[in-house]
N, C-alpha and C. Protein backbone atom coordinates (compact mmCIF):
# COMPACT_ATOMS: atom_id res chain seq x y z
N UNK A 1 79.82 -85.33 47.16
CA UNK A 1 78.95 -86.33 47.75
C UNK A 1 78.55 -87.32 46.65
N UNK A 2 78.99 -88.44 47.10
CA UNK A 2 77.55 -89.96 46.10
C UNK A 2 76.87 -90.05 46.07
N UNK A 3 76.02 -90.76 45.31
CA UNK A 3 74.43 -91.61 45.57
C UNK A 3 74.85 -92.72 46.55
N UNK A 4 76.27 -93.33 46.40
CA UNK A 4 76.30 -94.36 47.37
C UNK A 4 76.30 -94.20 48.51
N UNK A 5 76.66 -93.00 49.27
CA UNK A 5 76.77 -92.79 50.70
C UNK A 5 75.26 -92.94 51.27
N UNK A 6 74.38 -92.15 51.02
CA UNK A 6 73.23 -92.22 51.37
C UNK A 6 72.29 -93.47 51.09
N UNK A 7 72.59 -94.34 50.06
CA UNK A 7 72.13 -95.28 50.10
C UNK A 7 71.69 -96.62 50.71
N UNK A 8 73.47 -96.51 50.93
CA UNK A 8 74.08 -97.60 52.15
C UNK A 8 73.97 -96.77 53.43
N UNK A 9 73.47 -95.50 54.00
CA UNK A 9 72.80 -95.22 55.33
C UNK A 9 71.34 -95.71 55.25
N UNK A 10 70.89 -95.58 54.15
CA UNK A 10 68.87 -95.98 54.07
C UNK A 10 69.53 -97.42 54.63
N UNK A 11 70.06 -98.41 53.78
CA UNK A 11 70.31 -99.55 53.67
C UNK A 11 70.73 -99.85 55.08
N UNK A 12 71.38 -99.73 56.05
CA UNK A 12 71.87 -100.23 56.93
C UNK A 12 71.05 -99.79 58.53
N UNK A 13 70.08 -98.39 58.26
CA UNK A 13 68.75 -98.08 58.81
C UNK A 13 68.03 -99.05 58.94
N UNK A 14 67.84 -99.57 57.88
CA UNK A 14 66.45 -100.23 57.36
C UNK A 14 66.54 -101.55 58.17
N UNK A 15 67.85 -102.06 57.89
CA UNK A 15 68.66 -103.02 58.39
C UNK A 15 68.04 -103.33 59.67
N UNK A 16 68.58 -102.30 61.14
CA UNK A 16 68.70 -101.95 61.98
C UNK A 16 67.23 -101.92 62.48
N UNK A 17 66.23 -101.55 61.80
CA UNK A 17 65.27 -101.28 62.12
C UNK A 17 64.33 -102.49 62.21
N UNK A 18 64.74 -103.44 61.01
CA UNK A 18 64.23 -104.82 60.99
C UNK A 18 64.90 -105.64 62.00
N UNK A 19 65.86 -105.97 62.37
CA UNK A 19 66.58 -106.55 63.21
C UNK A 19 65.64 -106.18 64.62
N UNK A 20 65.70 -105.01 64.88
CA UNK A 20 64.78 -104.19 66.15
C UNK A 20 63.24 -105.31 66.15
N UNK A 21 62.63 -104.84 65.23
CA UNK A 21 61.29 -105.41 65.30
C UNK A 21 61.60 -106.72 65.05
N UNK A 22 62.27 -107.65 64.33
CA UNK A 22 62.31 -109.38 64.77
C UNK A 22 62.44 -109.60 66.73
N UNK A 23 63.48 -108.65 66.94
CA UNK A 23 63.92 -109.19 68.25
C UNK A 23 62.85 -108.81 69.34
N UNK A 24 62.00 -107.66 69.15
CA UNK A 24 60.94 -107.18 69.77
C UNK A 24 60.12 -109.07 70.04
N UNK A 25 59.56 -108.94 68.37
CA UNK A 25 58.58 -110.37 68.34
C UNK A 25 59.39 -111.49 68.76
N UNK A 26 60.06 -111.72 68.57
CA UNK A 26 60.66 -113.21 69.80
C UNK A 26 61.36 -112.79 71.24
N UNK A 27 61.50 -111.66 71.98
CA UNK A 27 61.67 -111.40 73.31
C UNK A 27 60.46 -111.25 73.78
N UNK A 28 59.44 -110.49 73.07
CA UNK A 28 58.25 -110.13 73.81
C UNK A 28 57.73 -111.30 74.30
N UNK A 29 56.52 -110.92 76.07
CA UNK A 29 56.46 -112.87 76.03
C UNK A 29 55.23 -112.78 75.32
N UNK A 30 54.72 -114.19 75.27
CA UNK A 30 53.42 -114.50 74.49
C UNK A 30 52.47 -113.99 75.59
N UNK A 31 52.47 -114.43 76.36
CA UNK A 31 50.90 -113.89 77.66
C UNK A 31 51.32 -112.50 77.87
N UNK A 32 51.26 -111.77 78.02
CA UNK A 32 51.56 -109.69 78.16
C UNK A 32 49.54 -109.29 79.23
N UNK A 33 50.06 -109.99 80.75
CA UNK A 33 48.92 -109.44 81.11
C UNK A 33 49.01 -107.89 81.20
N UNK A 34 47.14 -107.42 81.08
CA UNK A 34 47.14 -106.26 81.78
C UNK A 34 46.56 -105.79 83.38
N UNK A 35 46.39 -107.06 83.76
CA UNK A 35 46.09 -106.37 85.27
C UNK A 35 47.36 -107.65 86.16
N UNK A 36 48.01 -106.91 86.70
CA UNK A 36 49.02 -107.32 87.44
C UNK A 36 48.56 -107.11 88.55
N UNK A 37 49.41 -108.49 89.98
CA UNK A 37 49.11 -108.37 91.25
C UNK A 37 50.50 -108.02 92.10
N UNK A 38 50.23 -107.14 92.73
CA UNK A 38 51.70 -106.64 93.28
C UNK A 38 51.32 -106.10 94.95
N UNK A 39 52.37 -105.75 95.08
CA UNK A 39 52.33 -104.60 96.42
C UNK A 39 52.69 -103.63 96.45
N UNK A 40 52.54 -102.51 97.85
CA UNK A 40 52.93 -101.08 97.89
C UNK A 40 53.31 -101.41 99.60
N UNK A 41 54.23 -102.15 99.71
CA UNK A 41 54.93 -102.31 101.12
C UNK A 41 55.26 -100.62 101.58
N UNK A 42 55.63 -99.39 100.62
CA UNK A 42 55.90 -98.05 101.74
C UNK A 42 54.63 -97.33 102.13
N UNK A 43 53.76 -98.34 101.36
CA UNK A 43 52.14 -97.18 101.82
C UNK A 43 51.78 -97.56 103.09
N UNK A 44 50.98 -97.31 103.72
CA UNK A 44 50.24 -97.30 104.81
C UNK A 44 48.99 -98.58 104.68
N UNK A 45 48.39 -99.09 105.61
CA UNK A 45 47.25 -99.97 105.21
C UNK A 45 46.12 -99.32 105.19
N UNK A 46 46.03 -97.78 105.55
CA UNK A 46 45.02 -97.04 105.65
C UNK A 46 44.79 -96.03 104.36
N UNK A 47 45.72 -96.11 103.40
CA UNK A 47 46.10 -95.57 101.74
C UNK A 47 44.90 -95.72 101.27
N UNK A 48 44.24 -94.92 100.68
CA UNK A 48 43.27 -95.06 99.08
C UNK A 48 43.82 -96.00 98.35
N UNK A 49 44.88 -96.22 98.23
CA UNK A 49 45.28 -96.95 97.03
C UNK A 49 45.13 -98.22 97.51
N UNK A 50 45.64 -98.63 98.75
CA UNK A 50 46.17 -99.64 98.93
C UNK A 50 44.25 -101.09 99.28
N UNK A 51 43.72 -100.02 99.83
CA UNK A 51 42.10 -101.04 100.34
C UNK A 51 42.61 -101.86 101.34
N UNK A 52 43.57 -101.39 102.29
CA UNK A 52 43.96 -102.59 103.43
C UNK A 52 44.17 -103.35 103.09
N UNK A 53 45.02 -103.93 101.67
CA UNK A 53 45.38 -105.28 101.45
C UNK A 53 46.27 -105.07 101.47
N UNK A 54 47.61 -106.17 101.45
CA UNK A 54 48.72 -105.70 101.49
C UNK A 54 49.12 -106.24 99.65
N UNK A 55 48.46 -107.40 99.09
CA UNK A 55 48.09 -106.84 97.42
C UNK A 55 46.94 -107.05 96.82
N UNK A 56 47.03 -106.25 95.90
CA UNK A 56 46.27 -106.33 94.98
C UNK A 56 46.26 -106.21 93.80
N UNK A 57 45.30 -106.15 92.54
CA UNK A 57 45.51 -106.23 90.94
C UNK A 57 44.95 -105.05 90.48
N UNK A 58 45.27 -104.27 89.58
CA UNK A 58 44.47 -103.89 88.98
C UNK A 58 45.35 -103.25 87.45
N UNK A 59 44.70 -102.93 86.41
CA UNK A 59 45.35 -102.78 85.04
C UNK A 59 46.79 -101.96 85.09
N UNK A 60 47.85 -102.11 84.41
CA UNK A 60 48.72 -101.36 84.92
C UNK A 60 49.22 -100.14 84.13
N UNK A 61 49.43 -98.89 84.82
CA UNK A 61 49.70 -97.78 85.06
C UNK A 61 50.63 -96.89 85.38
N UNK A 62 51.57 -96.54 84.89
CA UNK A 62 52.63 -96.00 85.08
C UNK A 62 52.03 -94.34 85.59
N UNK A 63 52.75 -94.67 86.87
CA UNK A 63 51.88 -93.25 87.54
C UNK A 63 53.09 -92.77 88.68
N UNK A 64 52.88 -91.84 89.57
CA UNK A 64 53.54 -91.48 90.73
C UNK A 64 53.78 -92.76 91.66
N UNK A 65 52.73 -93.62 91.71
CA UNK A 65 52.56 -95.15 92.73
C UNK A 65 53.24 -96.19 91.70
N UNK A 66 53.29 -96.40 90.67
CA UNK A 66 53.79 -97.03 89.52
C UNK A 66 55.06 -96.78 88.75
N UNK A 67 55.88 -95.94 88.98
CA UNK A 67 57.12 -95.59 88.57
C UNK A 67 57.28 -96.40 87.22
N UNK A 68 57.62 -97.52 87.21
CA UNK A 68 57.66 -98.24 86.70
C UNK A 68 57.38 -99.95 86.30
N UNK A 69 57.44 -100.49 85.25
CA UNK A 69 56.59 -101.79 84.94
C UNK A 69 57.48 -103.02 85.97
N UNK A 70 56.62 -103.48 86.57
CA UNK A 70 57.08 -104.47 87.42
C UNK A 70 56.27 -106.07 86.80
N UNK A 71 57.80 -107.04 86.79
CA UNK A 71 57.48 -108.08 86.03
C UNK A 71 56.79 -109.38 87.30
């Protein structure tokens, strides 16, 4: 084994890792709200969740009702 093998893995990590976080900061958008307005069209209008609206806002939550981040 070298010193160079492992070096040029730190080196090309490091690389990789900076590249990651530049592209993070210029994809991410500038406004990143936290209370989003959406819907739950399979619930019921009679749902806890829902308050008979068909939407509403509130901070967002990745939950059983929230699966996932909706843009």
């Amino acid at each position: 084994m070298t010193r160079v093998g492992p070096l040029a893995a730190r080196g090309c990590l490091a690389a990789l890792a900076g590249a990651g976080v530049l592209a993070a900061v210029r994809l991410w958008p500038k406004e990143d709200p936290e209370v989003l307005e959406h819907t739950h069209d399979t619930l019921p209008l009679d749902h806890r969740h829902r308050k008979r609206e068909r939407r509403h806002a509130h901070p967002v939550v990745l939950d059983d009702r929230h699966p996932y981040w909706r843009a």
